[in-house]
PDB file of N, CA and C in Angstrom:
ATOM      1  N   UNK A   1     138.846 155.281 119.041  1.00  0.00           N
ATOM      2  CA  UNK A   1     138.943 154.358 117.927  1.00  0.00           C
ATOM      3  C   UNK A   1     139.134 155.186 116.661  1.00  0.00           C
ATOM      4  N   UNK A   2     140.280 154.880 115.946  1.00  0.00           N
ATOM      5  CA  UNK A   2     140.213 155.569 114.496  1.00  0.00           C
ATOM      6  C   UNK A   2     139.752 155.036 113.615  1.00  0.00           C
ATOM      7  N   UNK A   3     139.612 155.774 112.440  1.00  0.00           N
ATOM      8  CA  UNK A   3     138.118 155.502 111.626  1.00  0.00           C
ATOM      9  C   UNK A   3     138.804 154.429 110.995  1.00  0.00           C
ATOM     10  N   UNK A   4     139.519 154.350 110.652  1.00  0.00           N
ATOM     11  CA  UNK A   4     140.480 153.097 109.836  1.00  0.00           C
ATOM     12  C   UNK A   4     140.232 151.924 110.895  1.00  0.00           C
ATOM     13  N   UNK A   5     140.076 151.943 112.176  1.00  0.00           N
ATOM     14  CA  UNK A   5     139.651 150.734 113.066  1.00  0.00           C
ATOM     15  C   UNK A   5     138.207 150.612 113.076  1.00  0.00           C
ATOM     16  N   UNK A   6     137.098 151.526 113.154  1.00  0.00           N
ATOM     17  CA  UNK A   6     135.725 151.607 112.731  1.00  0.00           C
ATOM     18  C   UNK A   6     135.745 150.729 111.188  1.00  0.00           C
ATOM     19  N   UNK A   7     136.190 151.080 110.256  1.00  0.00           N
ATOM     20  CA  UNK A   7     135.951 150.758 108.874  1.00  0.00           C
ATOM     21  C   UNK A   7     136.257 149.321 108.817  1.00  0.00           C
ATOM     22  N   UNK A   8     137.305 148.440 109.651  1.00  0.00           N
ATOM     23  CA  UNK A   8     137.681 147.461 109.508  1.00  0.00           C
ATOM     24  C   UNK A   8     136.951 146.697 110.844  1.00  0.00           C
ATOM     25  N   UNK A   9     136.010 146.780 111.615  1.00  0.00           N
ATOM     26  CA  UNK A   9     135.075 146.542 112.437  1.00  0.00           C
ATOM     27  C   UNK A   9     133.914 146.019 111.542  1.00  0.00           C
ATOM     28  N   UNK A  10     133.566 147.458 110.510  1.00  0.00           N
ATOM     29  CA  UNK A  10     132.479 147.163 110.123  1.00  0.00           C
ATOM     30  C   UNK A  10     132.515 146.298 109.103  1.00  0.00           C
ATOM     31  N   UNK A  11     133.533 146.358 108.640  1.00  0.00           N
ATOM     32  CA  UNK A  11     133.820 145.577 107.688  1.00  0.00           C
ATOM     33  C   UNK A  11     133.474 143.585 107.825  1.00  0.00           C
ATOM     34  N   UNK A  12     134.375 143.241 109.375  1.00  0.00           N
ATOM     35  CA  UNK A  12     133.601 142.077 109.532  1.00  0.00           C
ATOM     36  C   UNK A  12     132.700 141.919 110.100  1.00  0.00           C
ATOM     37  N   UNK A  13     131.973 142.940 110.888  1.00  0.00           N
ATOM     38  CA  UNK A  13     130.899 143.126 111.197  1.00  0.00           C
ATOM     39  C   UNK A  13     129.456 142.539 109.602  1.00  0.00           C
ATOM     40  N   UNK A  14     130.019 142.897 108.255  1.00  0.00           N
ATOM     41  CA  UNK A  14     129.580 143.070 107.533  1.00  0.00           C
ATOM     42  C   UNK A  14     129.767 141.342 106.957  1.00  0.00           C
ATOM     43  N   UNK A  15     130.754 141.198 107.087  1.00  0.00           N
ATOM     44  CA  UNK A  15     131.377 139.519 106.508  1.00  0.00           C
ATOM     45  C   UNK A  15     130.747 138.858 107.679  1.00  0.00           C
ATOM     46  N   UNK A  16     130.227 138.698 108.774  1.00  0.00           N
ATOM     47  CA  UNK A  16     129.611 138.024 109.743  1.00  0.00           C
ATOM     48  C   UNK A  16     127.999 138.298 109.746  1.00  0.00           C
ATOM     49  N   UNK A  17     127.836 139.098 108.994  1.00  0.00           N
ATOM     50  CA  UNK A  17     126.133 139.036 108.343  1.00  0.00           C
ATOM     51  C   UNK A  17     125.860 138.516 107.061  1.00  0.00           C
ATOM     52  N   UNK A  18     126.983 138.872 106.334  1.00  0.00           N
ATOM     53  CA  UNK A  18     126.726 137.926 104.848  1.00  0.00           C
ATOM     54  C   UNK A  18     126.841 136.739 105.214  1.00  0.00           C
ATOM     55  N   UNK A  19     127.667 135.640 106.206  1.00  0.00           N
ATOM     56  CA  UNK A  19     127.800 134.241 106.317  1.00  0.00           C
ATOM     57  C   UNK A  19     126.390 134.410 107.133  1.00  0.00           C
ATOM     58  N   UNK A  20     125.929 134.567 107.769  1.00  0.00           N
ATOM     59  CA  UNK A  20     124.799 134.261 108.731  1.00  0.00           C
ATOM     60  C   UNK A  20     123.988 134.116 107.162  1.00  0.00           C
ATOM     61  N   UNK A  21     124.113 135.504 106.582  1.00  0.00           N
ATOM     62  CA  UNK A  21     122.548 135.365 105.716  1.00  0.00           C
ATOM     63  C   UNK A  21     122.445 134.291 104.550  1.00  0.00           C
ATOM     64  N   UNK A  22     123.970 134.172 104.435  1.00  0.00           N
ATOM     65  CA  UNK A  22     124.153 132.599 103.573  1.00  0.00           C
ATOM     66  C   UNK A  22     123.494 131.373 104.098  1.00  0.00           C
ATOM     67  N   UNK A  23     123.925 131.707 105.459  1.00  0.00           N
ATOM     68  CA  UNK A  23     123.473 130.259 105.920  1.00  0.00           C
ATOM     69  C   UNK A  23     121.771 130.028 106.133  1.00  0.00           C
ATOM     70  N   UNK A  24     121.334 131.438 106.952  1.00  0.00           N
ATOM     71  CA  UNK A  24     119.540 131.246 106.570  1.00  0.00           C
ATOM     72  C   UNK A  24     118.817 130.832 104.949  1.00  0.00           C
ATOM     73  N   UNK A  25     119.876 131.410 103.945  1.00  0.00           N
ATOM     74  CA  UNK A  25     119.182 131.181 102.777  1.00  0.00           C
ATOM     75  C   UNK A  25     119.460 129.578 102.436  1.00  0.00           C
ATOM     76  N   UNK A  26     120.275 129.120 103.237  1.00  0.00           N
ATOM     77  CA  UNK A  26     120.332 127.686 102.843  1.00  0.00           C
ATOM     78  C   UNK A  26     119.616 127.174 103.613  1.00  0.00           C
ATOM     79  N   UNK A  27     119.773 127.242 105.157  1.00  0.00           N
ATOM     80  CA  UNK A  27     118.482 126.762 105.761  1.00  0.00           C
ATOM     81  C   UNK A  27     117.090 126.468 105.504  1.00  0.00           C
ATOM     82  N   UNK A  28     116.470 128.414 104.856  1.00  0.00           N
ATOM     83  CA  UNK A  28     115.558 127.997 104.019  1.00  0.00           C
ATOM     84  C   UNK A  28     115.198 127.250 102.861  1.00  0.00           C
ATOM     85  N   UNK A  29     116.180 127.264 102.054  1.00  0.00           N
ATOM     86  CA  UNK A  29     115.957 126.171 100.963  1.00  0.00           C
ATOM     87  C   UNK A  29     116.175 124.681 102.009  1.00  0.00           C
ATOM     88  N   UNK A  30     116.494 124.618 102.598  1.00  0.00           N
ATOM     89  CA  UNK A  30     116.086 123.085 102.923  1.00  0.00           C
ATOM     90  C   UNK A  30     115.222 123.172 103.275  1.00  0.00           C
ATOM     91  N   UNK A  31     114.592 123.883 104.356  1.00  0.00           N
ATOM     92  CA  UNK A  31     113.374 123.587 104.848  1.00  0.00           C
ATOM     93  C   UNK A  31     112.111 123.683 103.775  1.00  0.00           C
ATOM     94  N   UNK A  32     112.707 124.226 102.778  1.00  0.00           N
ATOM     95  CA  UNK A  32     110.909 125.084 102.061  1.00  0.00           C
ATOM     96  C   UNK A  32     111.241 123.136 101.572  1.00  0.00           C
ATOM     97  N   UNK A  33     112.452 122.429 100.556  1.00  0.00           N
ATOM     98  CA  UNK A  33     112.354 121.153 100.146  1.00  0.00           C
ATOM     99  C   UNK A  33     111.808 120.182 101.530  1.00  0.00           C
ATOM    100  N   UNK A  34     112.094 120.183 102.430  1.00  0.00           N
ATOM    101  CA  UNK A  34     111.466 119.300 103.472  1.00  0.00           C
ATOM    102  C   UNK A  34     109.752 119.543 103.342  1.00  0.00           C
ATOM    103  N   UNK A  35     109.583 120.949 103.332  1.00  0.00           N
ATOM    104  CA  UNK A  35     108.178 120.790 103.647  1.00  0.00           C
ATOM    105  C   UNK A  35     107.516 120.503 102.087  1.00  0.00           C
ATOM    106  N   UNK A  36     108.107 121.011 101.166  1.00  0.00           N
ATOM    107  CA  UNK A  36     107.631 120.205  99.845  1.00  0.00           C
ATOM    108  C   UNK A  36     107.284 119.034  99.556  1.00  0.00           C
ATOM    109  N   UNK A  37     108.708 117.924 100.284  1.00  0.00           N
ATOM    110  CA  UNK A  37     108.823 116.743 100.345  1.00  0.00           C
ATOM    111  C   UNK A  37     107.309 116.084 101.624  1.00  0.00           C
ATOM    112  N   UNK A  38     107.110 116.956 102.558  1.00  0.00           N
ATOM    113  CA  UNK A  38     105.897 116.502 103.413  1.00  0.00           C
ATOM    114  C   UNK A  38     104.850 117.006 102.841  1.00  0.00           C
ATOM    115  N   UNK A  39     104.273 117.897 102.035  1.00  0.00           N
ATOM    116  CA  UNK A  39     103.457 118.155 101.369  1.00  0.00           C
ATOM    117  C   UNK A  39     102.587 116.774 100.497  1.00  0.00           C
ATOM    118  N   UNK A  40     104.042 116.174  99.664  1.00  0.00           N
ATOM    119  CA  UNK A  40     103.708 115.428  98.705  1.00  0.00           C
ATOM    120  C   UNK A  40     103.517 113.715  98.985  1.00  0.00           C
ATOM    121  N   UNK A  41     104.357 113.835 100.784  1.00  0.00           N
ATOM    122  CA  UNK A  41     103.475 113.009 101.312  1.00  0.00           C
ATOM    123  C   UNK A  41     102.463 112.603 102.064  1.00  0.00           C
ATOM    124  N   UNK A  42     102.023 114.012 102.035  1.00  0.00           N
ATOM    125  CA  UNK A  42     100.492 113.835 102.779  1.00  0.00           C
ATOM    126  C   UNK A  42      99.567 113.641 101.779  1.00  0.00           C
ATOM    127  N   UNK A  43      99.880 113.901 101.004  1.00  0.00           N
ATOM    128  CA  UNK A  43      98.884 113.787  99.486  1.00  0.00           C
ATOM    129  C   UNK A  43      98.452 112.645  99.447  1.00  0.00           C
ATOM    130  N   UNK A  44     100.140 111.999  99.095  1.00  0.00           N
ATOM    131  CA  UNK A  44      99.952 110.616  98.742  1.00  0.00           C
ATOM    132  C   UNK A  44      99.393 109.436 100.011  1.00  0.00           C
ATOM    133  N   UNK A  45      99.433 110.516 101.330  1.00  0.00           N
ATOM    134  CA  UNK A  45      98.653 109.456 102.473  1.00  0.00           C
ATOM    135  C   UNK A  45      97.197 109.670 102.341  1.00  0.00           C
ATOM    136  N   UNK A  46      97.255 110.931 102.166  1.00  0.00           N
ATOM    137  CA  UNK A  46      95.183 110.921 102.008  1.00  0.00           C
ATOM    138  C   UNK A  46      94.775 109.949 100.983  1.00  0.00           C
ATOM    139  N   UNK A  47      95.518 110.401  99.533  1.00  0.00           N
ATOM    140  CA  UNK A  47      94.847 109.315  98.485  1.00  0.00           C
ATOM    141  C   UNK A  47      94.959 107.566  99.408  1.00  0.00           C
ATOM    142  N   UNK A  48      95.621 107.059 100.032  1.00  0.00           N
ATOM    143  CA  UNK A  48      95.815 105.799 100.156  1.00  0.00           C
ATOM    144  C   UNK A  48      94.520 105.877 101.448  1.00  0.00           C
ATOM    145  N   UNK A  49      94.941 106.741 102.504  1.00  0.00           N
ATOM    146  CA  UNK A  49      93.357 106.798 103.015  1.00  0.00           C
ATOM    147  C   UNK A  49      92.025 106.440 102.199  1.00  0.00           C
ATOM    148  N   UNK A  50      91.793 107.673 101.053  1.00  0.00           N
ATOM    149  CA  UNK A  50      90.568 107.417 100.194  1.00  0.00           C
ATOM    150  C   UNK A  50      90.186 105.992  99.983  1.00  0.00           C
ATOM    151  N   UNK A  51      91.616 105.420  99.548  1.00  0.00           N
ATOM    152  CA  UNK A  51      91.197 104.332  98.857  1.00  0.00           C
ATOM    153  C   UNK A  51      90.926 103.010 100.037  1.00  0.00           C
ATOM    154  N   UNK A  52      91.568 102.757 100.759  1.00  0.00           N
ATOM    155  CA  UNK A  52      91.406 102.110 102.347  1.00  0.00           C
ATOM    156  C   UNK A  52      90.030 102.627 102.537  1.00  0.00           C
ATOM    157  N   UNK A  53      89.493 103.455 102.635  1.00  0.00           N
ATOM    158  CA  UNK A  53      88.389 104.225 103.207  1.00  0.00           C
ATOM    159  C   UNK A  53      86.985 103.234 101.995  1.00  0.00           C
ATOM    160  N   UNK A  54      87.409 103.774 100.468  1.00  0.00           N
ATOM    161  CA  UNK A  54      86.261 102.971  99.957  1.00  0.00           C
ATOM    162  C   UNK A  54      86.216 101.277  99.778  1.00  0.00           C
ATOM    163  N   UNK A  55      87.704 101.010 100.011  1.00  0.00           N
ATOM    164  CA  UNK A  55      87.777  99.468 100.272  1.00  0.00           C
ATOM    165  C   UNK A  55      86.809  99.040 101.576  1.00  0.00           C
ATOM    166  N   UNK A  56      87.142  99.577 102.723  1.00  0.00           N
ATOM    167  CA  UNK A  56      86.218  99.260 104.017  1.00  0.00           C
ATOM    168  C   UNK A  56      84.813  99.285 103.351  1.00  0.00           C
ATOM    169  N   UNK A  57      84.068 100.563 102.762  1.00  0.00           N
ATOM    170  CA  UNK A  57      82.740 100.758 102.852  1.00  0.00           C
ATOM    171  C   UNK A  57      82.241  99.647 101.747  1.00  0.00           C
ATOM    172  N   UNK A  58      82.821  99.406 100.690  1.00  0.00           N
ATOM    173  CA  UNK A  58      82.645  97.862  99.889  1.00  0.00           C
ATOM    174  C   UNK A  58      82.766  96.626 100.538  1.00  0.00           C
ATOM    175  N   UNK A  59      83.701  96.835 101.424  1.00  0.00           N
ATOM    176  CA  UNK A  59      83.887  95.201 102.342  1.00  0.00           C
ATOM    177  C   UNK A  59      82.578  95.192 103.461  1.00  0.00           C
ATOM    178  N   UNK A  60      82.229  96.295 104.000  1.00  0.00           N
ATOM    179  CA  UNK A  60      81.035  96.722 104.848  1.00  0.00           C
ATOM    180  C   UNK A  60      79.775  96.528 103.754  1.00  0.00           C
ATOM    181  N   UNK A  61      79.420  97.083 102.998  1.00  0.00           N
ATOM    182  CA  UNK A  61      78.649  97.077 101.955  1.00  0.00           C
ATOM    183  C   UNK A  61      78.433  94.637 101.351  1.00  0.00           C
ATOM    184  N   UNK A  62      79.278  94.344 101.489  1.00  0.00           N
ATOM    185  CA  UNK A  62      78.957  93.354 101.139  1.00  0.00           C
ATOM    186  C   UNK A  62      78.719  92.462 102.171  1.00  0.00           C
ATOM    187  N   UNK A  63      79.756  92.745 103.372  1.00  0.00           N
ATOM    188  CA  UNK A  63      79.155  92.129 104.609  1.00  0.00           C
ATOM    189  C   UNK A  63      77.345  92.098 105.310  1.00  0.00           C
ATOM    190  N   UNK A  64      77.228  92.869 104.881  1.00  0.00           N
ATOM    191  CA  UNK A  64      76.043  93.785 105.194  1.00  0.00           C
ATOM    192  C   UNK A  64      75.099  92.656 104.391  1.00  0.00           C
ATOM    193  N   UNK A  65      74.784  92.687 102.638  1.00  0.00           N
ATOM    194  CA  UNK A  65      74.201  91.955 101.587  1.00  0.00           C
ATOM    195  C   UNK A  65      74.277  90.630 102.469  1.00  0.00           C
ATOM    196  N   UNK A  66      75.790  90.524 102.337  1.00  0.00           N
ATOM    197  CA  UNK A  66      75.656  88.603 102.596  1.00  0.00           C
ATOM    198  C   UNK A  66      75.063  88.196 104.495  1.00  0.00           C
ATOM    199  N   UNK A  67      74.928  89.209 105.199  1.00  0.00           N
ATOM    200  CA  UNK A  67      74.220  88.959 105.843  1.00  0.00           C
ATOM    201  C   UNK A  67      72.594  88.511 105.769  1.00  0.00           C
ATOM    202  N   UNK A  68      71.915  89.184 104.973  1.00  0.00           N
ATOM    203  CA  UNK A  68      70.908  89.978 104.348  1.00  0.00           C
ATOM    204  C   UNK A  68      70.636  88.430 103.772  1.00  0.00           C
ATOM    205  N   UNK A  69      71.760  88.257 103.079  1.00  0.00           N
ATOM    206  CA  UNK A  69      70.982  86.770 102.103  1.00  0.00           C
ATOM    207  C   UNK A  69      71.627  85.270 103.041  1.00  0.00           C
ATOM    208  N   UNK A  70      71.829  85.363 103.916  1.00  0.00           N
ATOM    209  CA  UNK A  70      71.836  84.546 104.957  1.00  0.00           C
ATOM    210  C   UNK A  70      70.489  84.058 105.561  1.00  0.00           C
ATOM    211  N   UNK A  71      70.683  85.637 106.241  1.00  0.00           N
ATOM    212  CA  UNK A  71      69.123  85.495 107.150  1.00  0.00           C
ATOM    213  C   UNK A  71      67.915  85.110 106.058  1.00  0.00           C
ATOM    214  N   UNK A  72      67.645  85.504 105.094  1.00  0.00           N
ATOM    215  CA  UNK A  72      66.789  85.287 103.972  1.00  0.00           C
ATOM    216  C   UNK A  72      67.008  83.520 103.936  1.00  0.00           C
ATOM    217  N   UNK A  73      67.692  82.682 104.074  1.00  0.00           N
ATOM    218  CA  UNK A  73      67.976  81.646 103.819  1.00  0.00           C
ATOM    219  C   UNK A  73      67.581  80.747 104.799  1.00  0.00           C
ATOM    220  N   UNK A  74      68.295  81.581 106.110  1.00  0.00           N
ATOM    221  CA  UNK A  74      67.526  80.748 107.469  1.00  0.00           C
ATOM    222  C   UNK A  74      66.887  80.795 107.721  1.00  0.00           C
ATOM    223  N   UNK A  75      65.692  82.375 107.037  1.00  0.00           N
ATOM    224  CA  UNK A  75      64.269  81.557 107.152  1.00  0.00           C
ATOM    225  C   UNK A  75      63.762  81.235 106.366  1.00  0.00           C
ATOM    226  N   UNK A  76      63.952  80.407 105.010  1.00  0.00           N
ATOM    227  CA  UNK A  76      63.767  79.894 104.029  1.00  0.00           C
ATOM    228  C   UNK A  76      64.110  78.063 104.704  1.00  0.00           C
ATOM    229  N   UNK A  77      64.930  78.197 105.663  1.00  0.00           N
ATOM    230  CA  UNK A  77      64.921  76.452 105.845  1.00  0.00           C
ATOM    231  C   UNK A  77      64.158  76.691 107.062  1.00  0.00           C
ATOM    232  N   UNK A  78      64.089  77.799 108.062  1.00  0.00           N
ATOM    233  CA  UNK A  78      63.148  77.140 109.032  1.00  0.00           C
ATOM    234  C   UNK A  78      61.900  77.177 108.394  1.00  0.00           C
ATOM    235  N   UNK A  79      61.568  78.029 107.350  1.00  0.00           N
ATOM    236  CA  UNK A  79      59.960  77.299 106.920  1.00  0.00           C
ATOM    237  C   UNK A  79      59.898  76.263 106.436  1.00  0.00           C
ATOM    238  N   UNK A  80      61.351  75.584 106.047  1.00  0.00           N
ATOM    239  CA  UNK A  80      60.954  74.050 105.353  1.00  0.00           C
ATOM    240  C   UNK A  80      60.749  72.967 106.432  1.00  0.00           C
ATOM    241  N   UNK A  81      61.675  73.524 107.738  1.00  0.00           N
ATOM    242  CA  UNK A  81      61.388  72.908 108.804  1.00  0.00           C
ATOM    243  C   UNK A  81      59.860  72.838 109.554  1.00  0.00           C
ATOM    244  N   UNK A  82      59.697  73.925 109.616  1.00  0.00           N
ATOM    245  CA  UNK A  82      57.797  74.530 110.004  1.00  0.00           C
ATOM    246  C   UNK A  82      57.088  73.159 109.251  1.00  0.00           C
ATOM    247  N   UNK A  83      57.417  73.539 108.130  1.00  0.00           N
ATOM    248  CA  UNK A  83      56.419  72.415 107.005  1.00  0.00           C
ATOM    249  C   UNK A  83      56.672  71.077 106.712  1.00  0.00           C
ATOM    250  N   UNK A  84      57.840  70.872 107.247  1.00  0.00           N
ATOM    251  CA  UNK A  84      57.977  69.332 107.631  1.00  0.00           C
ATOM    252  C   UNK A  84      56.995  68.541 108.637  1.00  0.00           C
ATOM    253  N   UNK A  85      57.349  69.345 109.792  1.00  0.00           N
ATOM    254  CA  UNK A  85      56.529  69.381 111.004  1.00  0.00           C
ATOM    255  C   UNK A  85      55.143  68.853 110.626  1.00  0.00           C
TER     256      UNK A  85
END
């Protein structure tokens, strides 16, 4: 092989690593924006968790009370019943 065929080898040898490395650097920029883009929606799923999360323990929290003043009630009429008797 003469060096003039070496030089023009390496040459696209050289143009077939710059397109590859073009293309990883674009790859990576998409991917780093994809995972940015999933970043910012896991965020925004935890916060909606949080808030689902303290909605339940308020809806639990009052279920709970209005049980509480139920039973307080039913035996407030069975003693009126007792004392009817």
């Amino acid at each position: 092989m003469s060096s003039t065929e070496a030089v023009r080898e390496a040459q696209g040898q050289n143009k077939d690593l710059s397109r590859q490395v073009q293309e990883l650097t674009t790859l990576r920029a998409q991917l780093q924006a994809e995972r940015d883009g999933l970043t910012a929606e896991l965020a925004e799923t935890r916060d909606a968790l949080k808030d689902a999360t303290a909605r339940l323990d308020a809806a639990n929290a009052a279920l709970t009370q209005l049980r509480a003043d139920m039973e307080h009630r039913l035996r407030d009429k069975d003693d009126e019943i007792d004392n009817i008797r």
